[in-house]
N, C-alpha and C. Protein backbone atom coordinates (compact mmCIF):
# COMPACT_ATOMS: atom_id res chain seq x y z
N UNK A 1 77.96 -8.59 -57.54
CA UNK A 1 77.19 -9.44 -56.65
C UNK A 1 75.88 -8.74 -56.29
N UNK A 2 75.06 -9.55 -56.47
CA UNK A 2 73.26 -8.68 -56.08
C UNK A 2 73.42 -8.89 -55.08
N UNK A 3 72.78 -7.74 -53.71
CA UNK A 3 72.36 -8.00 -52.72
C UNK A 3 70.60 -8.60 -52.40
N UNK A 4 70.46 -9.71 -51.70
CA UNK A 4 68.87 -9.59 -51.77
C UNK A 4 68.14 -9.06 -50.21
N UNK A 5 67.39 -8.54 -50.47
CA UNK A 5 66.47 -7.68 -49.50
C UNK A 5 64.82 -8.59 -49.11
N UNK A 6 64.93 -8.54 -47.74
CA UNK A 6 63.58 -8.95 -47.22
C UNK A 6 62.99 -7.76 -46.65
N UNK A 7 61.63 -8.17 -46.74
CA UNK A 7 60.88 -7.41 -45.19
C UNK A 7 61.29 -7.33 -43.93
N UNK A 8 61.66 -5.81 -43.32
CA UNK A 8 61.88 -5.67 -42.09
C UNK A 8 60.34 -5.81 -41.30
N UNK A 9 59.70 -4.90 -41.80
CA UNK A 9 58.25 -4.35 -41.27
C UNK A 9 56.84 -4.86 -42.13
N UNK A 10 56.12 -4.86 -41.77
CA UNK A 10 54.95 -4.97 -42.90
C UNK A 10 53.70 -4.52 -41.78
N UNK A 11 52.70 -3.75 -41.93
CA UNK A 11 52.13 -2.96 -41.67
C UNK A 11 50.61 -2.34 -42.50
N UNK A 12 49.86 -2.18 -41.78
CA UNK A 12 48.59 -1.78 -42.92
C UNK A 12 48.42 -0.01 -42.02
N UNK A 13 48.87 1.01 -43.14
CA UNK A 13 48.48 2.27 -43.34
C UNK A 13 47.60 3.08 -43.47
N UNK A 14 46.33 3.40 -43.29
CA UNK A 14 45.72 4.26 -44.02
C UNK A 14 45.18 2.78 -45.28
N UNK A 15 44.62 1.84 -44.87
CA UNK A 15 43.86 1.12 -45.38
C UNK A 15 45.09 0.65 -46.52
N UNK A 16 46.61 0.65 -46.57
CA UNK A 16 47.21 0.36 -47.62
C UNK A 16 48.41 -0.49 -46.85
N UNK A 17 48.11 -1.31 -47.49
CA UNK A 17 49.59 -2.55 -47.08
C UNK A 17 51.10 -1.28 -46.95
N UNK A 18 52.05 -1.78 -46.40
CA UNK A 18 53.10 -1.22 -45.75
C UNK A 18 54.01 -1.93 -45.82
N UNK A 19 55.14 -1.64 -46.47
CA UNK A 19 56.27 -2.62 -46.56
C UNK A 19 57.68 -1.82 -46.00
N UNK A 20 58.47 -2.08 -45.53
CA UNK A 20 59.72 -1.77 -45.67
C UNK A 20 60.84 -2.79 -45.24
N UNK A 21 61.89 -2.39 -46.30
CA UNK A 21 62.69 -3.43 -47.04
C UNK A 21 63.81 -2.79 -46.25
N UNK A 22 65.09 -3.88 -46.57
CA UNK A 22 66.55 -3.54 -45.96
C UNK A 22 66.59 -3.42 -44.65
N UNK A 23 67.29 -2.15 -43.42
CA UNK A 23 67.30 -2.44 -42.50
C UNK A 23 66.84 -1.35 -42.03
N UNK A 24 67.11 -1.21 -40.25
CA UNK A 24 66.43 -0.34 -39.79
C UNK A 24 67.17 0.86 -39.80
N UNK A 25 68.71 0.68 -39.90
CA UNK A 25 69.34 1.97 -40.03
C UNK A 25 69.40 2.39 -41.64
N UNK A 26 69.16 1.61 -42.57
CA UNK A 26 68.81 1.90 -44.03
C UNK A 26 67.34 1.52 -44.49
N UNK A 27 66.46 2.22 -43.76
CA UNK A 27 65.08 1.58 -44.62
C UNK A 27 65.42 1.79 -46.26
N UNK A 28 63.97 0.78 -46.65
CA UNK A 28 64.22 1.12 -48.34
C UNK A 28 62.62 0.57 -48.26
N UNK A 29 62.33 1.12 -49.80
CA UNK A 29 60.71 1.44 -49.87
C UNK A 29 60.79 0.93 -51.11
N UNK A 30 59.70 0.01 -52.07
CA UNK A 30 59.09 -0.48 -53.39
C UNK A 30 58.31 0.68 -53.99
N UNK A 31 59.14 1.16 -55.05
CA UNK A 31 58.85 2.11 -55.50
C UNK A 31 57.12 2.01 -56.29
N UNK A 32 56.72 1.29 -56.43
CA UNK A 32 55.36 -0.08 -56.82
C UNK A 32 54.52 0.54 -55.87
N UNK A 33 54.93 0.56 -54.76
CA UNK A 33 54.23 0.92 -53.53
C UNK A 33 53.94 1.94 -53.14
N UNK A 34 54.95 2.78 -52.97
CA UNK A 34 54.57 4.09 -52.55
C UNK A 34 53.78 4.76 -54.05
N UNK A 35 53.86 4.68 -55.17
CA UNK A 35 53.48 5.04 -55.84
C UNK A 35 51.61 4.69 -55.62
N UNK A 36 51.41 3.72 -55.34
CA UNK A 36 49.97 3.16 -54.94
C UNK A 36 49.63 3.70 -53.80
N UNK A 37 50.33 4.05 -52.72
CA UNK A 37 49.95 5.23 -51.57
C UNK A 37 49.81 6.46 -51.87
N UNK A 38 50.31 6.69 -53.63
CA UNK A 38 50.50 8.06 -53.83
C UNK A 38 49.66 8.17 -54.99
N UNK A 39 48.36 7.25 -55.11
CA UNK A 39 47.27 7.28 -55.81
C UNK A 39 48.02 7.67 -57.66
N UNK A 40 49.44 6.73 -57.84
CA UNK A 40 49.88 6.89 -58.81
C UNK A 40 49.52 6.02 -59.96
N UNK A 41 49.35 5.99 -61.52
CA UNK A 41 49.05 4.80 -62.09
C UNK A 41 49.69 4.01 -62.33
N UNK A 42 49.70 3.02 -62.71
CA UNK A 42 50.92 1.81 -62.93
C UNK A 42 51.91 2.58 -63.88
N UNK A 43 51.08 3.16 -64.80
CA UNK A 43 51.87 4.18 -66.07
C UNK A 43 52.95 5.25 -65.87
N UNK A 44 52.13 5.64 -64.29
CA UNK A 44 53.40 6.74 -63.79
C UNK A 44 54.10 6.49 -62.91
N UNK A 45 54.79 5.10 -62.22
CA UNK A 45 55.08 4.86 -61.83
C UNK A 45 57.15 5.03 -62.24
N UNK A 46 57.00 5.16 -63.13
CA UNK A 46 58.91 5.80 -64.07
C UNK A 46 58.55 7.00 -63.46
N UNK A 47 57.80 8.36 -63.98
CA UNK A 47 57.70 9.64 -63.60
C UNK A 47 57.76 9.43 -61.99
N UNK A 48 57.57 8.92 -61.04
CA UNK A 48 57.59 9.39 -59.68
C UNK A 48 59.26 8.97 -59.57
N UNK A 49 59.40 7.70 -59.77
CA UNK A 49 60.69 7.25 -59.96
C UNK A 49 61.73 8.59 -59.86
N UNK A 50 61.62 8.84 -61.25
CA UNK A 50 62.52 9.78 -62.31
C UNK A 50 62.79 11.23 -60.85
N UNK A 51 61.70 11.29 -60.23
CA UNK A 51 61.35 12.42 -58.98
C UNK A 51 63.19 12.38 -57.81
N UNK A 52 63.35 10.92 -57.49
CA UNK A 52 64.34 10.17 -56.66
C UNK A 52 65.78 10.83 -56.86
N UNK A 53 66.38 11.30 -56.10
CA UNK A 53 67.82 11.46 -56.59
C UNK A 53 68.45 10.41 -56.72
N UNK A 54 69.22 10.31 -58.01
CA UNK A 54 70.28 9.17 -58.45
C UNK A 54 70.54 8.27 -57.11
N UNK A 55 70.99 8.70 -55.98
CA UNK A 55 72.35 8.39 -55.02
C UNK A 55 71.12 8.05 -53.89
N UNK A 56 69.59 7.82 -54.23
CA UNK A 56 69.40 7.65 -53.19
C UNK A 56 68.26 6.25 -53.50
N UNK A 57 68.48 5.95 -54.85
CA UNK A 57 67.74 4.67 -55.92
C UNK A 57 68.85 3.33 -55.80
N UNK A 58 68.09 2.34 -54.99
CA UNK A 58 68.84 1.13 -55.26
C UNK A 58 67.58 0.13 -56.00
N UNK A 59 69.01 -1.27 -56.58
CA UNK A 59 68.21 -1.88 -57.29
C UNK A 59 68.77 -3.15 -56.84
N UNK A 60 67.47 -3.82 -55.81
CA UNK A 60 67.73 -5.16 -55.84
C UNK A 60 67.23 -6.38 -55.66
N UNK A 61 67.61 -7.57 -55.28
CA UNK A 61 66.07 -8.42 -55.70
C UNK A 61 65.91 -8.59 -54.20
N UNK A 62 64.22 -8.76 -54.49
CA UNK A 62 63.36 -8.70 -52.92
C UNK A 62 62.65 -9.66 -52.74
N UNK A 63 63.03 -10.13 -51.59
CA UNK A 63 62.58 -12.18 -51.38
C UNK A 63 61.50 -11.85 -50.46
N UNK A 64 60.32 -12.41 -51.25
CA UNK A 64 59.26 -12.56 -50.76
C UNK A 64 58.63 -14.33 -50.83
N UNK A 65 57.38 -14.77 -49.88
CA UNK A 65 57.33 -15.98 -49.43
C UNK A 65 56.92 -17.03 -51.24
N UNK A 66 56.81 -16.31 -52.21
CA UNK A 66 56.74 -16.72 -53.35
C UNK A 66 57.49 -16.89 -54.10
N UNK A 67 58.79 -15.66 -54.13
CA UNK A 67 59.98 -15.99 -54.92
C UNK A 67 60.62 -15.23 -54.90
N UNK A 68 61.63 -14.62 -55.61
CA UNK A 68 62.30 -13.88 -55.49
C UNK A 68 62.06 -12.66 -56.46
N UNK A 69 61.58 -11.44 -56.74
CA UNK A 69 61.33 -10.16 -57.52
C UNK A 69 62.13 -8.97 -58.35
């Protein structure tokens, strides 16, 4: 069974949109995203990934006002 995930927060950072997903006692972060806070290229966006420990990477779909991701 997929779990699906909304926006708890949304927020502008340091001139960069701000998202966080899931809840408040489990935030969860778009790896898309922080990678773009982390002046990463679309290209290295696996390599920051790959950075994540296994046990701490979820995968699930994220409902936004357009559709589902």
């Amino acid at each position: 069974m997929e779990k699906r995930l909304s926006v708890i927060m949304e927020k502008i950072v340091l001139e960069k949109n701000f998202k966080i997903y899931g809840t408040y006692e489990n935030p969860l972060f778009l790896a898309k995203e922080v990678s773009t806070w982390l002046d990463y290229s679309n290209g290295n966006v696996s390599k920051l990934v790959n950075l994540v420990d296994e046990e701490e990477k979820v995968r699930n779909i994220i409902t936004t006002l357009c559709c589902n991701q």
